[in-house]
Protein backbone atom coordinates (compact mmCIF):
# COMPACT_ATOMS: atom_id res chain seq x y z
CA UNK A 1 0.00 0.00 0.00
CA UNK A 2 1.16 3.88 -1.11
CA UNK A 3 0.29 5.24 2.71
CA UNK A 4 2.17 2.71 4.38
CA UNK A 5 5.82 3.01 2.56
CA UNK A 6 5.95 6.91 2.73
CA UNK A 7 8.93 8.22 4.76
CA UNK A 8 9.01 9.13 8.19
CA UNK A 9 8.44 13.13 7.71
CA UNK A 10 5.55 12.66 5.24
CA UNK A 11 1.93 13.10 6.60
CA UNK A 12 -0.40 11.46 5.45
CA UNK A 13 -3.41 13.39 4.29
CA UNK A 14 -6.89 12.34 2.88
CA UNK A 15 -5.58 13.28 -0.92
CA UNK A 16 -2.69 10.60 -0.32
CA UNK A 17 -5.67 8.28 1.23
CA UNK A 18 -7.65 9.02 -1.37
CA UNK A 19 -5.43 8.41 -4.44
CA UNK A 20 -4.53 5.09 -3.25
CA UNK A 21 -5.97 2.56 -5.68
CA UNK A 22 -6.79 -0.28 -3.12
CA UNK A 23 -9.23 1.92 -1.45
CA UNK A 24 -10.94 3.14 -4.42
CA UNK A 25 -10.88 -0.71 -5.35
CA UNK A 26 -12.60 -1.51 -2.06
CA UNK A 27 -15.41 1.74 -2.42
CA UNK A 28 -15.84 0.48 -5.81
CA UNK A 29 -16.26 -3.41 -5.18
CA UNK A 30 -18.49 -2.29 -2.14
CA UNK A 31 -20.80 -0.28 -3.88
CA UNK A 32 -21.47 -2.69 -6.48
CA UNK A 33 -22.24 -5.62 -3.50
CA UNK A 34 -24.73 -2.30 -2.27
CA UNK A 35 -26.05 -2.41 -6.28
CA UNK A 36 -26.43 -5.82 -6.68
CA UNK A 37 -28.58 -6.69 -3.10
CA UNK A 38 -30.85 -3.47 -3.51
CA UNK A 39 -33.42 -4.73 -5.84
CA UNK A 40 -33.65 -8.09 -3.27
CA UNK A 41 -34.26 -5.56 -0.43
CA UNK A 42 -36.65 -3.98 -2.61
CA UNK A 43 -38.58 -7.18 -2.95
CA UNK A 44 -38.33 -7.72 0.37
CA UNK A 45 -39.94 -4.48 1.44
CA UNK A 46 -42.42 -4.88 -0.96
CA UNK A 47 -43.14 -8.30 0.42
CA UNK A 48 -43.55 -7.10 3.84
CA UNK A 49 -45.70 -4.38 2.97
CA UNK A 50 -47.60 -6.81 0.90
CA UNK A 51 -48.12 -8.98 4.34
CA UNK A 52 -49.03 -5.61 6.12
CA UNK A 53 -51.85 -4.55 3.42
CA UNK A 54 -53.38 -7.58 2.38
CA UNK A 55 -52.95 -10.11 5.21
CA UNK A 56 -55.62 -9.17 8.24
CA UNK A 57 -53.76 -8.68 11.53
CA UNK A 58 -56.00 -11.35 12.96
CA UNK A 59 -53.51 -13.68 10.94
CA UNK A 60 -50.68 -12.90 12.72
CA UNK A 61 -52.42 -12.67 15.89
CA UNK A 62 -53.81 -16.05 15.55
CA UNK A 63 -51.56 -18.36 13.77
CA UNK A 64 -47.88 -16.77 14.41
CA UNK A 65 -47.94 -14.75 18.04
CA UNK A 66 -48.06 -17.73 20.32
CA UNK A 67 -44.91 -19.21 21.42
CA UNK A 68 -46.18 -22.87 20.50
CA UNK A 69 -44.95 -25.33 17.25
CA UNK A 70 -48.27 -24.32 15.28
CA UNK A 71 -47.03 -20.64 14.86
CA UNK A 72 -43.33 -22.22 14.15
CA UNK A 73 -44.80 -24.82 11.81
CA UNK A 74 -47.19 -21.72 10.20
CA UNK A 75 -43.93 -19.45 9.89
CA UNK A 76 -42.21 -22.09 7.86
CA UNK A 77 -44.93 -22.66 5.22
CA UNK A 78 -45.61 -19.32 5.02
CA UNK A 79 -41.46 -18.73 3.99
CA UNK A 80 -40.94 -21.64 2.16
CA UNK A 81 -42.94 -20.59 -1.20
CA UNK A 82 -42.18 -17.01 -0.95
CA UNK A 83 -38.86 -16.12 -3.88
CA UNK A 84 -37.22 -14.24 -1.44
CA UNK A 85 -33.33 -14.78 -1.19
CA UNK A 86 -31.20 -13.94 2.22
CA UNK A 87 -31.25 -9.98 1.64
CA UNK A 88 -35.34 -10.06 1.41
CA UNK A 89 -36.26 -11.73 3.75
CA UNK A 90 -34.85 -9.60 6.33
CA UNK A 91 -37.46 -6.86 5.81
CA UNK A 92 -39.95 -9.20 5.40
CA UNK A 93 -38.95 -10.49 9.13
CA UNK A 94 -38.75 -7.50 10.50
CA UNK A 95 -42.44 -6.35 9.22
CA UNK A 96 -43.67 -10.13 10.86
CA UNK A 97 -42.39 -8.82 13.84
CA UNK A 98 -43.87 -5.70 13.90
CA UNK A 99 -46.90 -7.31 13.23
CA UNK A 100 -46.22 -9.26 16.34
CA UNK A 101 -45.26 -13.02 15.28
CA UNK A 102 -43.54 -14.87 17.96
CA UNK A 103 -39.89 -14.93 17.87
CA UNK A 104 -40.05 -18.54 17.64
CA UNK A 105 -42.17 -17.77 14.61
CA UNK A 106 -39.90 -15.52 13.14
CA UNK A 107 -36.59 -17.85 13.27
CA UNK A 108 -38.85 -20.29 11.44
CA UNK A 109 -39.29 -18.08 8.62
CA UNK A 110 -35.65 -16.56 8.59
CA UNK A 111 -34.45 -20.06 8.40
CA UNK A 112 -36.83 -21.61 5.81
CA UNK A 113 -37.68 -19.04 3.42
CA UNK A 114 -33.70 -18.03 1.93
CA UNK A 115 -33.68 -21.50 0.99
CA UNK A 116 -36.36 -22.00 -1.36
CA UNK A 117 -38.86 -20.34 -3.21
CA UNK A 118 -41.13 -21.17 -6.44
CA UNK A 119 -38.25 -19.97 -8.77
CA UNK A 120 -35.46 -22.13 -7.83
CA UNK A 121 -37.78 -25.04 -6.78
CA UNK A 122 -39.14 -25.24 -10.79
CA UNK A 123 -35.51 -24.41 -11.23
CA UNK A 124 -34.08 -27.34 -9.46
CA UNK A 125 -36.50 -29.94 -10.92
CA UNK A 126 -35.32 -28.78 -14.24
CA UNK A 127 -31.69 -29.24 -13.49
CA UNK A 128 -31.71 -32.29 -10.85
CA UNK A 129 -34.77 -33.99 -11.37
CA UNK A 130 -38.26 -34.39 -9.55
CA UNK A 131 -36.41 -35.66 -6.26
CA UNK A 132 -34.38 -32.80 -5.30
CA UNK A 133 -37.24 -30.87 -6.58
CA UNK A 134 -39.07 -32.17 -3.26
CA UNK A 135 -36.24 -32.85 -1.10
CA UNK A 136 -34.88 -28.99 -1.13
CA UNK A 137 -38.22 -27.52 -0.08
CA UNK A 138 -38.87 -30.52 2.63
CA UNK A 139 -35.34 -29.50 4.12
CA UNK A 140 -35.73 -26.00 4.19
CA UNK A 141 -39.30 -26.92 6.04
CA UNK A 142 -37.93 -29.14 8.55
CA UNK A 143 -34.87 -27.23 9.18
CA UNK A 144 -37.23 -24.07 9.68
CA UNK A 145 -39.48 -26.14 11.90
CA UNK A 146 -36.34 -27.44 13.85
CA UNK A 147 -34.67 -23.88 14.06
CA UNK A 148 -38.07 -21.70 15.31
CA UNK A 149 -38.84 -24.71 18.28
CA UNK A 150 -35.28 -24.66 19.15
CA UNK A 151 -35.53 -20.45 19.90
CA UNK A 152 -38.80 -21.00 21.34
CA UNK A 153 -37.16 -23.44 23.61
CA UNK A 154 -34.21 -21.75 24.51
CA UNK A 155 -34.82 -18.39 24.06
CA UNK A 156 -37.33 -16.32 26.85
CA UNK A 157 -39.52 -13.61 25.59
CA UNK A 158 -38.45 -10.24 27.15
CA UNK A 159 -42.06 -8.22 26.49
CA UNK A 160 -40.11 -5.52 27.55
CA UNK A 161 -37.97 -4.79 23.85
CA UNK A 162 -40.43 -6.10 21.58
């Protein structure tokens, strides 16, 4: 690096910093990462807000706010269908939250839902064949499953930071 073989007397000054190519490399290479995951956070606001308009509160209230396995096992069907990769569903999780869905309920989705979707379910029966087609999805299900009862299980619900 340029900054770090100068001489003793030299200072080093933002216009040194600045002209150095592996940090113009590294602003360059991070906004493209930035680029490339904002239309999946798009989606995944779009998603949530989806949820929010058109799925009644009574939903949420009734199938994924208890701390029980239904709302886990609800969480993961709900995720697994849904084309949202691991940059949209965050925003989609944090809407189900605000919506009040269990935290149990809410590991369930995070878990299940980055691994499949519609898209690369058609997508994998078309390159691997009909049984990965229904082994993927049934993984990201019981792993979803597995991962929301574990947090409901280990993990106590503080009401007072929700």
């Amino acid at each position: 690096m340029y900054f770090c073989n100068m001489k003793q007397h030299e200072e080093v000054t933002f216009q040194t910093l600045a002209n150095n190519e592996d940090i113009q490399s590294f602003f360059i290479s991070l906004l493209n990462v930035v680029c490339e995951m904002a239309p999946y956070l798009l989606l995944g606001f779009f998603i949530a807000g989806v949820l929010h308009v058109f799925v009644p509160q009574r939903f949420y209230a009734n199938y994924l706010s208890q701390n029980n396995k239904f709302s886990v096992v609800w969480a993961a069907l709900l995720g697994v269908p849904l084309p949202l990769c691991s940059c949209g569903v965050i925003p989609t999780a944090i809407g189900l939250r605000n919506e009040k869905a269990s935290k149990g309920a809410i590991a369930s989705f995070l878990i299940a839902t980055p691994q499949t979707g519609i898209d690369s379910i058609l997508a994998t029966f078309s390159l691997m064949g009909l049984g990965f087609a229904i082994i993927r999805p049934t993984a990201a299900l019981i792993t979803g499953i597995c991962g929301g009862l574990l947090v409901n299980r280990l993990v106590k619900d503080d009401s007072c930071c929700s």
